[in-house]
N, C-alpha and C. Protein backbone atom coordinates (compact mmCIF):
# COMPACT_ATOMS: atom_id res chain seq x y z
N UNK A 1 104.55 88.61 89.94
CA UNK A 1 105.74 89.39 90.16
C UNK A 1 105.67 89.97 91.56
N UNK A 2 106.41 89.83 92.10
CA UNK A 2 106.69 89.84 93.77
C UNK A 2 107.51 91.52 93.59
N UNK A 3 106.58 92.56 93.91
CA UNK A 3 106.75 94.01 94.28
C UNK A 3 107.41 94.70 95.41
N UNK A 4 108.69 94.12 95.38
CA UNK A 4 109.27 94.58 96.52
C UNK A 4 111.01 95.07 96.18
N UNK A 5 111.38 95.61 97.45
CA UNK A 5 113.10 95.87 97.30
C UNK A 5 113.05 97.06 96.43
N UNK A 6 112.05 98.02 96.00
CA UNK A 6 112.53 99.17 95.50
C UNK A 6 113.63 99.96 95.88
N UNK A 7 114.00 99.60 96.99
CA UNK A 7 115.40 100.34 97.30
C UNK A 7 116.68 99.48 96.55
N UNK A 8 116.35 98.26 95.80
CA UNK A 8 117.48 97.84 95.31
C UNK A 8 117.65 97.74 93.94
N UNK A 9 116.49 98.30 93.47
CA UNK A 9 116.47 98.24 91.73
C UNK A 9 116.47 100.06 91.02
N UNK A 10 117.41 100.05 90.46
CA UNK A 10 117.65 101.17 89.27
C UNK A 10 116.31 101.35 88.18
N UNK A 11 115.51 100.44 88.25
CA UNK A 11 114.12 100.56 87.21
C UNK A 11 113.19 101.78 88.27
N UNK A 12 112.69 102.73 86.79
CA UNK A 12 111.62 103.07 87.01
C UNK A 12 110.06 102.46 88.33
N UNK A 13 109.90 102.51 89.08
CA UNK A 13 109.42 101.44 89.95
C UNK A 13 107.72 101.73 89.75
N UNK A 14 107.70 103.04 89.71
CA UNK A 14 105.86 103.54 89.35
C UNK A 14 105.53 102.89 88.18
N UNK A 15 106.37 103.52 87.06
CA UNK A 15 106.13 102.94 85.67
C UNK A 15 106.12 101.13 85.83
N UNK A 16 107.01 100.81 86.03
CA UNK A 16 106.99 99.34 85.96
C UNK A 16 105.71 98.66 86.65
N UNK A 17 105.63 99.48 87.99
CA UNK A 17 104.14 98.93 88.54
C UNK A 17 102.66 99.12 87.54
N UNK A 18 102.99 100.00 86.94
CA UNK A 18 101.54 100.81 85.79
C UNK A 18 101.64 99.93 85.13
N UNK A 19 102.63 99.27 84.15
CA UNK A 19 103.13 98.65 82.94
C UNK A 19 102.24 96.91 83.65
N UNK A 20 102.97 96.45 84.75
CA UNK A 20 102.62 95.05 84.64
C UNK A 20 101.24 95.04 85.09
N UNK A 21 100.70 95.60 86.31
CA UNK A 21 99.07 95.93 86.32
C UNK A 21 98.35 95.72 85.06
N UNK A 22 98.85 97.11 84.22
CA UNK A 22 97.94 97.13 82.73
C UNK A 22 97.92 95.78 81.94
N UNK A 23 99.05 94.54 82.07
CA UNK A 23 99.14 93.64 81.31
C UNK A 23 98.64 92.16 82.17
N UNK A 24 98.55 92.81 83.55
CA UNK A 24 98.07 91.63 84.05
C UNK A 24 97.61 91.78 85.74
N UNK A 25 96.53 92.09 85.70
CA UNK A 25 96.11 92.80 87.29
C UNK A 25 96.41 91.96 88.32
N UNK A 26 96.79 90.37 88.26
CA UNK A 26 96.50 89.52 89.04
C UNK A 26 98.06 89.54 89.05
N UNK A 27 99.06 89.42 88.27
CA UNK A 27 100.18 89.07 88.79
C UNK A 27 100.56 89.90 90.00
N UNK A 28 100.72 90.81 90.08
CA UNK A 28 101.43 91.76 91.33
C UNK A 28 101.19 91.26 92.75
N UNK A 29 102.22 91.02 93.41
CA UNK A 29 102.20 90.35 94.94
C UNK A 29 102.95 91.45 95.56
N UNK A 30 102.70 92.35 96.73
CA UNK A 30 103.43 93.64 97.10
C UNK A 30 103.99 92.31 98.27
N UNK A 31 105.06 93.18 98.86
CA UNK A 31 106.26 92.73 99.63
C UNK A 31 106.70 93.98 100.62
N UNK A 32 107.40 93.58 101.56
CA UNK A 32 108.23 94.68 102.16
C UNK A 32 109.54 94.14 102.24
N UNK A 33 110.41 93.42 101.65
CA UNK A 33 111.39 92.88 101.62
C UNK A 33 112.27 93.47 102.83
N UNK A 34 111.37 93.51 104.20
CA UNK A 34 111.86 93.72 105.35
C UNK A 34 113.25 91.99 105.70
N UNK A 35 113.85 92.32 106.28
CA UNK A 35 115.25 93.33 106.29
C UNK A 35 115.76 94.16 105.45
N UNK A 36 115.95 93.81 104.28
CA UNK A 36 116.57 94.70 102.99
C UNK A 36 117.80 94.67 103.35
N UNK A 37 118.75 93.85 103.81
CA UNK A 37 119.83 93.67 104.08
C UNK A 37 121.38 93.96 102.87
N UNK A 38 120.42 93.72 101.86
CA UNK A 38 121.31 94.42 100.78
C UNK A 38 121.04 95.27 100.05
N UNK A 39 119.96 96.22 100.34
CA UNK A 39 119.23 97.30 99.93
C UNK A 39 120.47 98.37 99.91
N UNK A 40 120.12 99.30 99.27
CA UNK A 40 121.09 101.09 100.03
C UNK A 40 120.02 101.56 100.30
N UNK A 41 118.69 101.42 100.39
CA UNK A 41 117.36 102.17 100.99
C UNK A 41 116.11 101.06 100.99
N UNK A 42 116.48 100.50 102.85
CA UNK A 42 115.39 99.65 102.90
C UNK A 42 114.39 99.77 103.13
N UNK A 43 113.14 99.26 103.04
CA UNK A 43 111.72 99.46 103.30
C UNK A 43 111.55 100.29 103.68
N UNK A 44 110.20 101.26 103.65
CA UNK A 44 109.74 102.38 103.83
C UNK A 44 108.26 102.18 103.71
N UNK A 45 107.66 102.65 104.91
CA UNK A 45 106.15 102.72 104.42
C UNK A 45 105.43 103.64 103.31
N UNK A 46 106.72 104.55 102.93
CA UNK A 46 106.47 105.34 101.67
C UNK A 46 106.22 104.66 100.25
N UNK A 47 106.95 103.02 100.41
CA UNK A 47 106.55 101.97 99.56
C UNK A 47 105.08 101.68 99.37
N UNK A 48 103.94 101.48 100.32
CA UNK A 48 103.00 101.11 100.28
C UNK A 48 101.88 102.02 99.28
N UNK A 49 102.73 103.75 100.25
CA UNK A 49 101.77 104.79 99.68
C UNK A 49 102.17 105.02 97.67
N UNK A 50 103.31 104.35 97.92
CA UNK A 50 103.46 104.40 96.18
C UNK A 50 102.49 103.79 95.64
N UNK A 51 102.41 102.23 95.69
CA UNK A 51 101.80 101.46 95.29
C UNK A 51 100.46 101.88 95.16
N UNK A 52 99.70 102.43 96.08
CA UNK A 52 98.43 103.04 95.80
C UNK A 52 98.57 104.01 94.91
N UNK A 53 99.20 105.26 95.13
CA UNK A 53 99.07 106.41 94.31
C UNK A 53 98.99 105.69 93.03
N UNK A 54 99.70 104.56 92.41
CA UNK A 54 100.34 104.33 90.95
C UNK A 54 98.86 103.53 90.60
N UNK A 55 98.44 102.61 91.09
CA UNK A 55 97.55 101.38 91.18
C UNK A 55 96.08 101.64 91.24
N UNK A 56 96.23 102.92 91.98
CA UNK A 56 95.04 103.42 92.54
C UNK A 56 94.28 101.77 93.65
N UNK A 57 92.73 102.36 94.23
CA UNK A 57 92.37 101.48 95.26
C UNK A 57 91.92 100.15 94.98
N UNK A 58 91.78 99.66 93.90
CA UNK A 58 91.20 98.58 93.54
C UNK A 58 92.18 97.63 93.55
N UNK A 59 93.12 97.95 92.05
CA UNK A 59 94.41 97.35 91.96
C UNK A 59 95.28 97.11 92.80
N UNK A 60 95.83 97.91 93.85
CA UNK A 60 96.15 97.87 94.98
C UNK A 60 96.36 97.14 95.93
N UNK A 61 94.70 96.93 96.24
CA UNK A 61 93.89 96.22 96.70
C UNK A 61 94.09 94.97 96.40
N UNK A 62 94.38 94.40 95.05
CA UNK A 62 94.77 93.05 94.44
C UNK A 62 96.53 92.79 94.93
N UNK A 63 97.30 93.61 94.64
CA UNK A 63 98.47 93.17 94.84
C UNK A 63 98.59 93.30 96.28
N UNK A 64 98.06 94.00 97.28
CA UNK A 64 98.10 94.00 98.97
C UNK A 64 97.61 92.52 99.35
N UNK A 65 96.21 91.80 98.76
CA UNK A 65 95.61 90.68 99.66
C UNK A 65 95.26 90.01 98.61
N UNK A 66 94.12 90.21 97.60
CA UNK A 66 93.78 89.66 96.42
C UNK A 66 95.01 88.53 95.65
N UNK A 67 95.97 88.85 95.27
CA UNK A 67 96.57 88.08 94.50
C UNK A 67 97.55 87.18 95.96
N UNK A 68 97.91 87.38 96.68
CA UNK A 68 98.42 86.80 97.28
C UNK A 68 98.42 85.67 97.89
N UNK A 69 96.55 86.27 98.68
CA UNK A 69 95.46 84.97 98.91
C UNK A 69 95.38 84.25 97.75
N UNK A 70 95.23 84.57 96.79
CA UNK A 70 95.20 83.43 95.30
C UNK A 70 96.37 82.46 95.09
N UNK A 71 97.31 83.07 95.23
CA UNK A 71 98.85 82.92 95.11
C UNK A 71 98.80 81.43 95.64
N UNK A 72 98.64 81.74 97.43
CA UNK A 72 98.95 80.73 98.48
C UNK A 72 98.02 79.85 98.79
N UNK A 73 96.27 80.11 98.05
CA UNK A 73 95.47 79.52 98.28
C UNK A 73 95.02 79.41 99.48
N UNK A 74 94.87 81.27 99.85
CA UNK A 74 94.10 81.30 101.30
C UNK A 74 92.65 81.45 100.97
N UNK A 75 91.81 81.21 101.70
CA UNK A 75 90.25 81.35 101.69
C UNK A 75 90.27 81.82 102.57
């Protein structure tokens, strides 16, 4: 699940991040859905600091580089 565009979704965005983590640490891929061209509140580096606060450093850590590199099959 590709973690981005919080400025364009009405969902809970902490909770939803807690919820899919707890069910699956590896899915989460963070994003900055830089432009956000159809956002009403685009990207923010206040996005990133969410993601930690909710995830804490480990998890985080997986959806920042961990799952992504897996994702795309970087080494």
């Amino acid at each position: 699940m590709k973690a981005t565009g919080f400025g364009r979704v009405k969902l809970d965005v902490a909770k939803t991040l807690e919820q899919v983590a707890a069910k699956n640490p590896t899915a989460l891929v963070f994003g900055t859905d830089i432009p956000s061209t159809r956002a009403e509140r685009p990207f923010m580096a206040s996005d990133i600091d969410l993601v930690e606060k909710v995830l804490g450093t480990d998890l985080a850590a997986k959806a920042f580089w961990d799952n992504p590199r897996a994702l795309y099959k970087i080494k």
